[in-house]
C-alpha atoms as a PDB file:
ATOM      1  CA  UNK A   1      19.800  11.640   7.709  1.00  0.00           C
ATOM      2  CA  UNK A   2      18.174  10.350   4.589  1.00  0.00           C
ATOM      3  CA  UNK A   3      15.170   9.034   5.794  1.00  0.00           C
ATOM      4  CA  UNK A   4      12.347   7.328   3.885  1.00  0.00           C
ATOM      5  CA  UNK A   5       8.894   7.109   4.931  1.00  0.00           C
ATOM      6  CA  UNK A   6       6.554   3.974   3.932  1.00  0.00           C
ATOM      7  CA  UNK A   7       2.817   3.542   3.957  1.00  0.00           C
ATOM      8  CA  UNK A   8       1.417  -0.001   3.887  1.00  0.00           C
ATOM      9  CA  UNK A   9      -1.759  -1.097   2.208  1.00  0.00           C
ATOM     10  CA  UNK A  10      -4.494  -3.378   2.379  1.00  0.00           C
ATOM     11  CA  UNK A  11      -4.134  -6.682   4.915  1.00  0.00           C
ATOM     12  CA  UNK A  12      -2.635  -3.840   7.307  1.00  0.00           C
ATOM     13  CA  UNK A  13      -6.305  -2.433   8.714  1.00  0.00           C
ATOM     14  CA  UNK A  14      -7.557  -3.830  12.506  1.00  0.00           C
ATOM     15  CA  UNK A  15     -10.353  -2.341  14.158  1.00  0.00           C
ATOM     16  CA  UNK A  16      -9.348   0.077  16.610  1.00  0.00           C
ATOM     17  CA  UNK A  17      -6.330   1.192  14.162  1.00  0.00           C
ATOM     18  CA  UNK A  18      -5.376   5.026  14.817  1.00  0.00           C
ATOM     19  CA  UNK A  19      -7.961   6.031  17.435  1.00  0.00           C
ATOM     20  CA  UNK A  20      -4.842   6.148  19.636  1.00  0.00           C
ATOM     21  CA  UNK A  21      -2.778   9.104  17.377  1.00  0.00           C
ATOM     22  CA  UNK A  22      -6.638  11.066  17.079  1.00  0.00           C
ATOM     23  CA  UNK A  23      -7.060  10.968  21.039  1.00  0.00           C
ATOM     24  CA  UNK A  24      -3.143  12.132  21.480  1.00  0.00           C
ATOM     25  CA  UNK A  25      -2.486  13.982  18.470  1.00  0.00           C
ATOM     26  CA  UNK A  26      -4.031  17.192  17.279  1.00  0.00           C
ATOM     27  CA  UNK A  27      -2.236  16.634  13.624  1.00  0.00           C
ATOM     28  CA  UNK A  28      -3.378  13.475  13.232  1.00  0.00           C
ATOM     29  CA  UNK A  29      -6.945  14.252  14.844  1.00  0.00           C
ATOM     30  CA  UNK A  30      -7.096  16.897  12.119  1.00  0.00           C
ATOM     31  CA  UNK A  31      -6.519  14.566   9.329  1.00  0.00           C
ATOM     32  CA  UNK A  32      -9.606  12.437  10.158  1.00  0.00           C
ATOM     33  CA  UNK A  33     -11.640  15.131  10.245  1.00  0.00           C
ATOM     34  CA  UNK A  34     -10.319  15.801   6.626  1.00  0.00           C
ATOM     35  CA  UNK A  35     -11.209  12.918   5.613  1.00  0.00           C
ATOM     36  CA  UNK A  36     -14.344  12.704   7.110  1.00  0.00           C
ATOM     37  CA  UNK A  37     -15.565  15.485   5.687  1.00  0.00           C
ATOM     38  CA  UNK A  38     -14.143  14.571   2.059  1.00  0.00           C
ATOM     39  CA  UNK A  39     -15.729  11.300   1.840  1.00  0.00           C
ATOM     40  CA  UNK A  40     -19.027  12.192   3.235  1.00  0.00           C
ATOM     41  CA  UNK A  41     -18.996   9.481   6.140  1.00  0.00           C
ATOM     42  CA  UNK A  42     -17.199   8.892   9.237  1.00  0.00           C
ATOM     43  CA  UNK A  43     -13.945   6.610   8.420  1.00  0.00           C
ATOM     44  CA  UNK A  44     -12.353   7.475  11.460  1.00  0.00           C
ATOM     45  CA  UNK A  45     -15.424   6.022  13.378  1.00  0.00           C
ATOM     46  CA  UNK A  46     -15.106   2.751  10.810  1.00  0.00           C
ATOM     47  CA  UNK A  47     -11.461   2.511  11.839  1.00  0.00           C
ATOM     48  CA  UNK A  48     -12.062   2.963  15.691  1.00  0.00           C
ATOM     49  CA  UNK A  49     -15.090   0.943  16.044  1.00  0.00           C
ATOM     50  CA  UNK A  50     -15.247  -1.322  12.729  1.00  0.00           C
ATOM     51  CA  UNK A  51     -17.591  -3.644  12.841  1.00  0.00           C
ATOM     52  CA  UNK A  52     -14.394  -5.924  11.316  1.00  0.00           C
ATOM     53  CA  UNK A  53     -16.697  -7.051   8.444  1.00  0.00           C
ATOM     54  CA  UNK A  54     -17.404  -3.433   7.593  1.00  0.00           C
ATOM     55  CA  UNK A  55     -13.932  -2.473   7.561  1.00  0.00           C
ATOM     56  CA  UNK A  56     -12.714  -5.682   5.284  1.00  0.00           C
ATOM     57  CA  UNK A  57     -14.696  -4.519   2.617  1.00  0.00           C
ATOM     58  CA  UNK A  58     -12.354  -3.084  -0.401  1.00  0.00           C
ATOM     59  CA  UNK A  59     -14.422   0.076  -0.315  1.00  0.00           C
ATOM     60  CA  UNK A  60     -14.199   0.745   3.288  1.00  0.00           C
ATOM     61  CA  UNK A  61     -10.517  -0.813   3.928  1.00  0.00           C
ATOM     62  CA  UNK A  62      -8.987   1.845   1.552  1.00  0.00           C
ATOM     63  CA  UNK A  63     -10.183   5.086   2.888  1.00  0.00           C
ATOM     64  CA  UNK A  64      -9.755   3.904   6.255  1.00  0.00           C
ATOM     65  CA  UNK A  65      -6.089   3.089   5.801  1.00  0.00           C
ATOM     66  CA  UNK A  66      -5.117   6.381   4.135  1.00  0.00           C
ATOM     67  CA  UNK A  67      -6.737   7.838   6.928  1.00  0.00           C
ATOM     68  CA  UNK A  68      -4.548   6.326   9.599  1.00  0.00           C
ATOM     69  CA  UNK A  69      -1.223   6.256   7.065  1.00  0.00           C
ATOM     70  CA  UNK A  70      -1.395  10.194   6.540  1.00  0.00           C
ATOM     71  CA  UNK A  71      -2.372  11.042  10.541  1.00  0.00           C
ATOM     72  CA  UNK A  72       0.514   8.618  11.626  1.00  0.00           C
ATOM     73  CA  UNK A  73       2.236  11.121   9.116  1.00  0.00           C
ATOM     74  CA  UNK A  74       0.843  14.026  10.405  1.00  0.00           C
ATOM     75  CA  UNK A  75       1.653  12.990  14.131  1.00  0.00           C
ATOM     76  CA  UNK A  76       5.206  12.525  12.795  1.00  0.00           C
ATOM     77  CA  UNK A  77       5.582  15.625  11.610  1.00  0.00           C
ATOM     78  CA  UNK A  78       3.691  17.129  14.658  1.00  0.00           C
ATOM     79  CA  UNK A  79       6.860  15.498  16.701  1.00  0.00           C
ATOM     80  CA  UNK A  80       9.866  16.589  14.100  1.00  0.00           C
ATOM     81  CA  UNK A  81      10.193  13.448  12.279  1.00  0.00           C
ATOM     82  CA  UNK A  82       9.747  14.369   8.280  1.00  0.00           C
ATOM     83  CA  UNK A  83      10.933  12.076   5.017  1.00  0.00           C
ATOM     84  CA  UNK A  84      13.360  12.443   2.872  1.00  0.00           C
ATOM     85  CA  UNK A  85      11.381  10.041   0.359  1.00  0.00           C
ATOM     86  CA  UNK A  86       8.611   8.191   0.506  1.00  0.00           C
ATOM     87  CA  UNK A  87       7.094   5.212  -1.069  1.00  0.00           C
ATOM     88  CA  UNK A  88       3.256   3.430  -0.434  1.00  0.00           C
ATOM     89  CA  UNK A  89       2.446  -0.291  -0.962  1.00  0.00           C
ATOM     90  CA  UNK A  90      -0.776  -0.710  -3.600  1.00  0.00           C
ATOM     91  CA  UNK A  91      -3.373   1.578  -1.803  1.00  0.00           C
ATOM     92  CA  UNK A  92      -0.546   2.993   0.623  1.00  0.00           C
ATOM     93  CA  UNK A  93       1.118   5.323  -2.477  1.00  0.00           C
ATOM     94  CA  UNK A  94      -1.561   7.653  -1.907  1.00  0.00           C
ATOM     95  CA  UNK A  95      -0.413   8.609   1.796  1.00  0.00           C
ATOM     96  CA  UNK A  96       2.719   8.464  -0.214  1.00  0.00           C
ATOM     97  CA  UNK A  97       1.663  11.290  -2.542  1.00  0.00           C
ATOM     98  CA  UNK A  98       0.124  13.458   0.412  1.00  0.00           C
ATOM     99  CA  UNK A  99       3.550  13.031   2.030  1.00  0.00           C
ATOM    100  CA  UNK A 100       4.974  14.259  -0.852  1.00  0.00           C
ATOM    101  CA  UNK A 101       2.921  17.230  -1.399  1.00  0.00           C
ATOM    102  CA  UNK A 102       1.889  16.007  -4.798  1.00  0.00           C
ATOM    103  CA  UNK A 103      -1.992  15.486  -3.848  1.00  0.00           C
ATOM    104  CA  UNK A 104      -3.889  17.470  -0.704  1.00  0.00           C
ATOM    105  CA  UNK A 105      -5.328  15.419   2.145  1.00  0.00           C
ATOM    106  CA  UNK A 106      -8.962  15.698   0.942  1.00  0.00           C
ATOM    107  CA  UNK A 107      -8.099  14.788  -2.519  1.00  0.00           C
ATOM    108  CA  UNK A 108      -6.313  11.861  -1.650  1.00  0.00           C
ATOM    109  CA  UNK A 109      -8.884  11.070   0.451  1.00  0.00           C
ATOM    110  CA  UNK A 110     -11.378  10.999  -2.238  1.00  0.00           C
ATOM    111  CA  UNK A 111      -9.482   9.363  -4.836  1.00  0.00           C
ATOM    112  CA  UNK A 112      -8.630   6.530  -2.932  1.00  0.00           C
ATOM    113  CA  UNK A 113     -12.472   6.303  -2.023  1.00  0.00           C
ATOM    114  CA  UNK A 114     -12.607   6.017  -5.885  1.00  0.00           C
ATOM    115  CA  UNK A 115     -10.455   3.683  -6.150  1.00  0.00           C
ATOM    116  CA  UNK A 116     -11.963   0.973  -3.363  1.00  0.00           C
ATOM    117  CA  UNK A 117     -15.631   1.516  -4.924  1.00  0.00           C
ATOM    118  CA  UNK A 118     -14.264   1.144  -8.619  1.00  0.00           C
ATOM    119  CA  UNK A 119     -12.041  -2.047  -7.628  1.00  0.00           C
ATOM    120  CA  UNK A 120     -15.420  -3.357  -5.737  1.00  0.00           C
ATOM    121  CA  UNK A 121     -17.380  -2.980  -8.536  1.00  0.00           C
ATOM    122  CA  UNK A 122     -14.242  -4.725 -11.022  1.00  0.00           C
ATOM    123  CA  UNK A 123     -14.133  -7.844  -8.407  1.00  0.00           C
ATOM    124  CA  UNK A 124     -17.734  -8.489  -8.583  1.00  0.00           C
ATOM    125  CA  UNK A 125     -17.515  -8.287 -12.482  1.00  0.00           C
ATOM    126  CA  UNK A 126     -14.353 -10.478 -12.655  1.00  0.00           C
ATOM    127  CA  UNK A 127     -14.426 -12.594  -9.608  1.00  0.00           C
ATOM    128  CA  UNK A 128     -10.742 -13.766  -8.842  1.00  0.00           C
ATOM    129  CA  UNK A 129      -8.441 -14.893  -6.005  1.00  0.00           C
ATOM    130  CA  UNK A 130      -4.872 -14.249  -4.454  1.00  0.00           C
ATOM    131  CA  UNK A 131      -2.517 -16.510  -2.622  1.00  0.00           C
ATOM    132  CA  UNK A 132       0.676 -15.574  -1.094  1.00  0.00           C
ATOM    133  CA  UNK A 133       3.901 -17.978  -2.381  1.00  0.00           C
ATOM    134  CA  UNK A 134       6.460 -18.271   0.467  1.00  0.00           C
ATOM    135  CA  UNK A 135       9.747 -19.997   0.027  1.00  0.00           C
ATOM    136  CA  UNK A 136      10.345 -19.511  -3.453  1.00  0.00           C
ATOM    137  CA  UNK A 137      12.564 -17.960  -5.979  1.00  0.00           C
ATOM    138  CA  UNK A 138      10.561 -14.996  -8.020  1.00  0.00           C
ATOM    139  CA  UNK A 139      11.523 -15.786 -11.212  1.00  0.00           C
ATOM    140  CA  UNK A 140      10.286 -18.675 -11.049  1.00  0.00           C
ATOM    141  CA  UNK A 141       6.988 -17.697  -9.827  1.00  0.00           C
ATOM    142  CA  UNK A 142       6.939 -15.558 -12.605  1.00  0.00           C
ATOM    143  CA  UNK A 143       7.709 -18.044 -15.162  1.00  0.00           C
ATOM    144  CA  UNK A 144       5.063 -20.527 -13.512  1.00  0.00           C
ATOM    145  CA  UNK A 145       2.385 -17.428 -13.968  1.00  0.00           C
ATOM    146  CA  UNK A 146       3.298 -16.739 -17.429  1.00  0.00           C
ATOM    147  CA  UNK A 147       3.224 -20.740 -18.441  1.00  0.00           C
ATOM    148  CA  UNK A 148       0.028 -21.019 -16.556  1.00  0.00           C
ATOM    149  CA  UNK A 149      -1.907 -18.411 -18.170  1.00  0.00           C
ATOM    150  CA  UNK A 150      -2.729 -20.655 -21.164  1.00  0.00           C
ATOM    151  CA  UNK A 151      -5.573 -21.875 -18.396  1.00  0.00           C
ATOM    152  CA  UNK A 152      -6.318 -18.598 -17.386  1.00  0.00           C
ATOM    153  CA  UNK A 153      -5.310 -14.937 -16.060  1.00  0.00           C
ATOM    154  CA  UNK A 154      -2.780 -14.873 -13.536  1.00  0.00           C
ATOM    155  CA  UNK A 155       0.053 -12.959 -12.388  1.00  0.00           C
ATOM    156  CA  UNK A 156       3.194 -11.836  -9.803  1.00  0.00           C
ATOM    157  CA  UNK A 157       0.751  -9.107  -7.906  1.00  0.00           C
ATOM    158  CA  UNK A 158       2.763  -8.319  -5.050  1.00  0.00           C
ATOM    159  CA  UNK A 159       6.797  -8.923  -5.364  1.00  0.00           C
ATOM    160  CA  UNK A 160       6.778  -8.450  -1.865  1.00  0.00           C
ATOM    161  CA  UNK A 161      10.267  -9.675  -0.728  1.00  0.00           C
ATOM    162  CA  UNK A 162      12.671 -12.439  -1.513  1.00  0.00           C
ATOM    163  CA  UNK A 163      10.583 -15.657  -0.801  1.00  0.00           C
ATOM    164  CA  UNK A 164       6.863 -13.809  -0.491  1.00  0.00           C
ATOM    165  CA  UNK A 165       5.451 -12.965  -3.792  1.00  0.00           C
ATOM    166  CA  UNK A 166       1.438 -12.567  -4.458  1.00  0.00           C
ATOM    167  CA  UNK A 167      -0.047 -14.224  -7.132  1.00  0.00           C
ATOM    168  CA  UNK A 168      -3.697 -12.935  -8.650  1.00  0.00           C
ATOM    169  CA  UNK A 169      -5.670 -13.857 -10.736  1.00  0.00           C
ATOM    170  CA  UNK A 170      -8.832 -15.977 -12.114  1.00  0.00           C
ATOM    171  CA  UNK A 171     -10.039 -18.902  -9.146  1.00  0.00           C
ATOM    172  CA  UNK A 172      -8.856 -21.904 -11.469  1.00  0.00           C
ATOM    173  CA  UNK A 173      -5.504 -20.110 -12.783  1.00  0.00           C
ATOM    174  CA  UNK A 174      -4.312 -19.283  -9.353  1.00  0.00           C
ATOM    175  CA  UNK A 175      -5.040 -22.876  -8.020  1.00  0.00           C
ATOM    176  CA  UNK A 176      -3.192 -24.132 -10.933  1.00  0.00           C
ATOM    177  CA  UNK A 177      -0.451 -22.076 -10.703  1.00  0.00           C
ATOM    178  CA  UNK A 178      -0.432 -23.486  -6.927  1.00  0.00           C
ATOM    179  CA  UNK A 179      -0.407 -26.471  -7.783  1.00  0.00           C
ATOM    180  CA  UNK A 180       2.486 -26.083  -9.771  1.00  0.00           C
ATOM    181  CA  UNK A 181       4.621 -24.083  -7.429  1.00  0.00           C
ATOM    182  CA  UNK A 182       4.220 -26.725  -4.722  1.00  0.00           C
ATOM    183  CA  UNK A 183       5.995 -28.906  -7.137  1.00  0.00           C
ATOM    184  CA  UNK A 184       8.687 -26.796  -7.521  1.00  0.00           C
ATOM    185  CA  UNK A 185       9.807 -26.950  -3.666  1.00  0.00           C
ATOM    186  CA  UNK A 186       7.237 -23.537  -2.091  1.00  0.00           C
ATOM    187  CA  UNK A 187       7.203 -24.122   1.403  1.00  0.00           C
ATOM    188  CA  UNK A 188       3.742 -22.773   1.695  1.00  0.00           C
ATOM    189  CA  UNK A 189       1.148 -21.619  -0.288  1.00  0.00           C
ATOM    190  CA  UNK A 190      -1.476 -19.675   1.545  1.00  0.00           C
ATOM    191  CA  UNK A 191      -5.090 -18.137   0.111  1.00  0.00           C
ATOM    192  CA  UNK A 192      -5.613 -14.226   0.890  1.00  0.00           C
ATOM    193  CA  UNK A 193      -8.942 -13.234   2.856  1.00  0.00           C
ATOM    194  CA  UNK A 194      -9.322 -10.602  -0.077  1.00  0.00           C
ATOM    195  CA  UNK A 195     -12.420  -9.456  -2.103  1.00  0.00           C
ATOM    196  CA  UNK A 196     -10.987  -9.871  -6.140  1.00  0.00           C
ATOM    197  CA  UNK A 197      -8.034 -10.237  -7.777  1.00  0.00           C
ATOM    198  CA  UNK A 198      -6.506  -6.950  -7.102  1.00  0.00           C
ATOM    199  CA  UNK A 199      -3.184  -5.942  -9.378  1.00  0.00           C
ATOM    200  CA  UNK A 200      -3.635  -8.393 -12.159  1.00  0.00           C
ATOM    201  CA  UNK A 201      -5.594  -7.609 -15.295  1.00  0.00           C
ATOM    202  CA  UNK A 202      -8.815  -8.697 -13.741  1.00  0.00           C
ATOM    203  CA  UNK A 203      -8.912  -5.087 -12.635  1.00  0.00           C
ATOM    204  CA  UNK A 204      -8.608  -3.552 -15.738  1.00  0.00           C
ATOM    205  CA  UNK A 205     -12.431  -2.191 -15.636  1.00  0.00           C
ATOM    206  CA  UNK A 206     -11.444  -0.462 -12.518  1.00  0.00           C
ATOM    207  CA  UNK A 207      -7.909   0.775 -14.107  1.00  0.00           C
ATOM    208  CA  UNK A 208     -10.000   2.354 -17.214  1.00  0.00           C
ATOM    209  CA  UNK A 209     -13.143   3.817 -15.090  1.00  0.00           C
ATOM    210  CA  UNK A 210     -10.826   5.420 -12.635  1.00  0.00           C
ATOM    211  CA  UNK A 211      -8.446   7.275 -15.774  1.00  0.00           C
ATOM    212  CA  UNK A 212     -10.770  10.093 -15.837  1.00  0.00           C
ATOM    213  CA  UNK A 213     -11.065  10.723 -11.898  1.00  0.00           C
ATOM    214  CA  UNK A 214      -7.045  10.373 -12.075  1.00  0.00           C
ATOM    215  CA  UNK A 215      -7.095  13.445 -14.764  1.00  0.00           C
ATOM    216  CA  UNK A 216      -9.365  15.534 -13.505  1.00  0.00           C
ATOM    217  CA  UNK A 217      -8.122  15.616  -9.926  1.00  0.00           C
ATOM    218  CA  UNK A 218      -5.345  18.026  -8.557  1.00  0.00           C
ATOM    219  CA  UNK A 219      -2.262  16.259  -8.772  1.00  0.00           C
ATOM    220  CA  UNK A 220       1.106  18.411  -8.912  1.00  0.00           C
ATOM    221  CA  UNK A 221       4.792  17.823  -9.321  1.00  0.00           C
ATOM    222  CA  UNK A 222       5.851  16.290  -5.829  1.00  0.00           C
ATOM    223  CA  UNK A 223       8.289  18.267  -3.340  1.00  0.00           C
ATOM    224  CA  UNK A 224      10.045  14.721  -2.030  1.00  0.00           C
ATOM    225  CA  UNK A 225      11.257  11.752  -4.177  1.00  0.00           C
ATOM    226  CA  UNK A 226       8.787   8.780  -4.577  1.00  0.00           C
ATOM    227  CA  UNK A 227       9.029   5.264  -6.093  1.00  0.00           C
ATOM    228  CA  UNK A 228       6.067   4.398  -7.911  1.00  0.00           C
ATOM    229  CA  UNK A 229       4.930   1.174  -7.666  1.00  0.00           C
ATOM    230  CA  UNK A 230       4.569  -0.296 -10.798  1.00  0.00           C
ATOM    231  CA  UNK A 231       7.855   1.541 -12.089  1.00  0.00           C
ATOM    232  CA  UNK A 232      10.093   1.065  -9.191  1.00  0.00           C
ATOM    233  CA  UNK A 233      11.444   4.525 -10.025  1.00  0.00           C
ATOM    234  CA  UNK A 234      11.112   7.719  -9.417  1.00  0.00           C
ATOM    235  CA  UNK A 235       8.139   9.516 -10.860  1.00  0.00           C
ATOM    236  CA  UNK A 236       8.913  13.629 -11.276  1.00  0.00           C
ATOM    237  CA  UNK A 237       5.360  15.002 -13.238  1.00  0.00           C
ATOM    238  CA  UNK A 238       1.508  15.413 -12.369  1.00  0.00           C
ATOM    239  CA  UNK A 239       1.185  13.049 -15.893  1.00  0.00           C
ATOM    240  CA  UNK A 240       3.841  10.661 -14.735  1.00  0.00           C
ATOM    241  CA  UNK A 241       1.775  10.199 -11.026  1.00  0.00           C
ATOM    242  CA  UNK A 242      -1.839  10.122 -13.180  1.00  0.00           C
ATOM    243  CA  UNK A 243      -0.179   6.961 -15.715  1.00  0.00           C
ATOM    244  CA  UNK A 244       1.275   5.065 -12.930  1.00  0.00           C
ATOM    245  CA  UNK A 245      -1.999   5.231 -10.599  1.00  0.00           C
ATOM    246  CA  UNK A 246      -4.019   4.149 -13.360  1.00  0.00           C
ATOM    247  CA  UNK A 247      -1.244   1.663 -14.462  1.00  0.00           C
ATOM    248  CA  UNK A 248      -1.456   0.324 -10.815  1.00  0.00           C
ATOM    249  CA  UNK A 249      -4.606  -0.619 -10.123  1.00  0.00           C
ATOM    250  CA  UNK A 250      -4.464  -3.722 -12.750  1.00  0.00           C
ATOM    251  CA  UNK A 251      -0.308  -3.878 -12.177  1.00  0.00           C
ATOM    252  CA  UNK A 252       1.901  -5.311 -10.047  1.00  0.00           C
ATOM    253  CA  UNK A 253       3.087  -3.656  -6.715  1.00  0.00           C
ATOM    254  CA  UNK A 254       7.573  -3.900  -6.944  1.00  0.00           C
ATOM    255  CA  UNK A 255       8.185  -3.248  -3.896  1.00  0.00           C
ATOM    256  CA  UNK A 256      11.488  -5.287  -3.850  1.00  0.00           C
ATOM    257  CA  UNK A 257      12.853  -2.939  -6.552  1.00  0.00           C
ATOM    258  CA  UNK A 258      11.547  -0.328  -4.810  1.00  0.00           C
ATOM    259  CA  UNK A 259      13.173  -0.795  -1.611  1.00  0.00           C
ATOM    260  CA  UNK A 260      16.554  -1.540  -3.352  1.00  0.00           C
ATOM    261  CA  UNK A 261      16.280   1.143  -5.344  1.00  0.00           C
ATOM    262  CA  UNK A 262      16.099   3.356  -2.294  1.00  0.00           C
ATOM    263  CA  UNK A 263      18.563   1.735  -0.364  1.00  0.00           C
ATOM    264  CA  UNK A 264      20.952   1.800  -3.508  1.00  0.00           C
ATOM    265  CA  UNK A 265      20.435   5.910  -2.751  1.00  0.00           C
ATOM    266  CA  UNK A 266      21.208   5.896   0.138  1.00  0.00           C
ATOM    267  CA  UNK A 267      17.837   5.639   1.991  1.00  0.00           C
ATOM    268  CA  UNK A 268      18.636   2.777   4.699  1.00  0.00           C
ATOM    269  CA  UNK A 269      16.345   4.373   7.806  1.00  0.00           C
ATOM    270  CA  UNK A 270      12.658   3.550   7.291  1.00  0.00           C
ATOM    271  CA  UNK A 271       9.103   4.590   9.037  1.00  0.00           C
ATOM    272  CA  UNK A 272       6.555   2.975   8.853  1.00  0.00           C
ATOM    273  CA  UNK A 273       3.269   5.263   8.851  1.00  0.00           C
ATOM    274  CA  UNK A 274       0.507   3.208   9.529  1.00  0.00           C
ATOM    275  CA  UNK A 275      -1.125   0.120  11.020  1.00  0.00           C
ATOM    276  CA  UNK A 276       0.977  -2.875  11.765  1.00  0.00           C
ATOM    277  CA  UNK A 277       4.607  -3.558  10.949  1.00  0.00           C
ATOM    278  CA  UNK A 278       4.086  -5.748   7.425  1.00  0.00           C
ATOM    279  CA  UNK A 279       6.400  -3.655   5.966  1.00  0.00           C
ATOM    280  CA  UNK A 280       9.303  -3.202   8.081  1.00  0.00           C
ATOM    281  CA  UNK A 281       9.092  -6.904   8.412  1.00  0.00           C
ATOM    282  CA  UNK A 282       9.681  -7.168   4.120  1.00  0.00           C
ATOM    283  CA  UNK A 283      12.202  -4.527   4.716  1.00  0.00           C
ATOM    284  CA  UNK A 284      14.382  -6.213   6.393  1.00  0.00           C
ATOM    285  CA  UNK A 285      14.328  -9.427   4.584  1.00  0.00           C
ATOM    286  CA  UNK A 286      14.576  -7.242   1.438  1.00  0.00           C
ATOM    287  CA  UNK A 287      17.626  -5.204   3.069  1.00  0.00           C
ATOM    288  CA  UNK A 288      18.721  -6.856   6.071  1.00  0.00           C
ATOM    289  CA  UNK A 289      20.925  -3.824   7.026  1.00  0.00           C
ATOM    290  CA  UNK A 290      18.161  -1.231   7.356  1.00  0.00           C
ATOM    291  CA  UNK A 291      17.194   0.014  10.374  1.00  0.00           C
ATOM    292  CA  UNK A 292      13.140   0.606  10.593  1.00  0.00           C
ATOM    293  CA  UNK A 293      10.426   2.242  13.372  1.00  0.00           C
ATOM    294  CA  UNK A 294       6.970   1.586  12.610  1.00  0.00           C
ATOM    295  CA  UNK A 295       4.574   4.074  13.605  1.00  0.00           C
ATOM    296  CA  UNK A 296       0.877   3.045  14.378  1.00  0.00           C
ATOM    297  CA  UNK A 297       0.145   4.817  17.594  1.00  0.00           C
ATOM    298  CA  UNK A 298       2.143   6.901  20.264  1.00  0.00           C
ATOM    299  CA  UNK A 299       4.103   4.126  21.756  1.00  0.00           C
ATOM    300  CA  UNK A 300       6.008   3.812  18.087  1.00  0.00           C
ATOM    301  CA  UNK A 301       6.098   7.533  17.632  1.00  0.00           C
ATOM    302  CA  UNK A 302       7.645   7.812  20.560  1.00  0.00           C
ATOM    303  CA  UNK A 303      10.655   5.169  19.883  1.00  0.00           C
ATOM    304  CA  UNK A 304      10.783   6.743  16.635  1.00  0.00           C
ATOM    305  CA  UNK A 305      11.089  10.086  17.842  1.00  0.00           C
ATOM    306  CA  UNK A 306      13.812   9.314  20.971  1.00  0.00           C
ATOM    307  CA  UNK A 307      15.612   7.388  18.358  1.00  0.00           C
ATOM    308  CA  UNK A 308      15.305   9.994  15.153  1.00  0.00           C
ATOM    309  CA  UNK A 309      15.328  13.373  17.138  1.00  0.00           C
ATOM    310  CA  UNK A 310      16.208  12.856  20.783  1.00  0.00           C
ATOM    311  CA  UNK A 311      14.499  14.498  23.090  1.00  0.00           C
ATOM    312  CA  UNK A 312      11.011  13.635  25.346  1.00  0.00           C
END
């Protein structure tokens, strides 16, 4: 079976997310350890027991979801269910890389710890906002973006799935853009609970400060095929994964292209490592035929592993 694993990123995190897999699991147990000990404070203890205001914040969010992302990975594994490809959303392409044996679970661990201070730092120098477009054709979303930008920086962030596209960018830019897209026949336009305006070129600070972390970390050629984000194709080199994390940070997340790309190879069984099920829900308006488990604790291992492997 060609099977493709997915990690999800930020909007995913609850309070409480994972403690489940660490009490059950010893994998996934082990992984927050790992990461524990590589960022120098307890993120498992921030995803078990928040508070929830902790745990929104872009610096805490990110760790904490790579932790839960590469134990519900771990616990996978731990029960016989392993990718054939993977593929994160924004912060979730780091559990990506661990699953793909391009980066180690303590330097993913770290970088993405990186990455949430650097993009908290970026949003207080460049305060900005994101909405979520529902109901509309992307194109013309994109258009709108690209007209509107004579006001001010925005962009498509998140080309999330037919009819749900992210736009980010500067406070009056998005609300014009808004504006606009009402116009044109959205059904809904709805403001993200988010910190900045992540994945538009707002966080170009963050994209430039974090080059050097990306270089000097150890990155290798990855053992499984993965979709890079702001490609929507396969990336094959150490270089290759360094551009495209850089090049992601300030760029947009195609994840429609990226799930037709792997369902176009073949790739039409998903899981979901992770909290929540965002992203089995976009699957399957993306590629209605696809069949998708999402695993958060041991009740959706367990359907994933009766359905995947068989067995008790």
């Amino acid at each position: 079976m060609k099977l493709a694993f997915v990690f999800p990123g930020q909007g995913a995190q609850a309070v409480g997310m994972g403690r489940d897999l660490y009490d059950n699991s010893p994998a996934a147990r082990a992984v927050f350890d790992a990461v524990d000990s590589a960022t120098g404070f307890s993120v498992s203890a921030l995803c078990f027991d928040g508070p929830d205001e902790k745990l929104k914040e872009t610096k805490n969010t990110q760790p904490a979801l790579y932790a839960v992302s590469v134990a519900a990975l771990a616990a996978c594994k731990e029960s016989g269910i392993v990718p054939s490809a993977v593929a994160g959303h924004s912060v979730g392409e780091y559990a990506a890389l661990q699953a793909a044996g391009a980066i180690g679970i303590a330097t993913g661990a770290k970088l993405v710890a990186a990455r949430g201070e650097a993009m908290a730092i970026a949003a207080t120098q460049n305060p900005g906002a994101m909405a979520v477009v529902l109901g509309l054709d992307t194109g013309a979303i994109i258009e709108a973006c690209r007209e509107t930008n004579l006001i001010g920086v925005v962009v498509a962030a998140n080309l999330n799935a037919p009819g749900q596209v992210v736009i980010s960018g500067e406070d009056r830019a998005v609300n014009a853009v808004s504006e606009r897209l009402k116009t044109q026949g959205a059904k809904r336009i709805l403001p993200l609970a988010v910190s900045g305006a992540f994945h538009s070129p707002l966080m170009e600070w963050a994209a430039v400060e974090l080059r050097d972390v990306f270089a000097n970390a150890e990155i290798s050629a990855p053992d499984l095929p993965i979709i890079a984000n702001v490609t929507a194709d396969y990336e094959t080199t150490a270089d290759e994964i360094r551009a495209n994390l850089s090049a992601q940070v300030a760029g947009p997340v195609r994840w429609i292209e990226t799930i037709e790309r792997l369902t176009a190879d073949d790739y039409t069984t998903f899981v979901e490592c992770g909290p929540g099920t965002v992203l089995a829900g976009l699957i399957k308006r993306i590629a209605p035929g696809a069949v998708t488990y999402s695993v958060g604790d041991m009740a959706g291992l367990a359907k994933a592993k009766e359905a995947l492997v068989g067995g008790s």
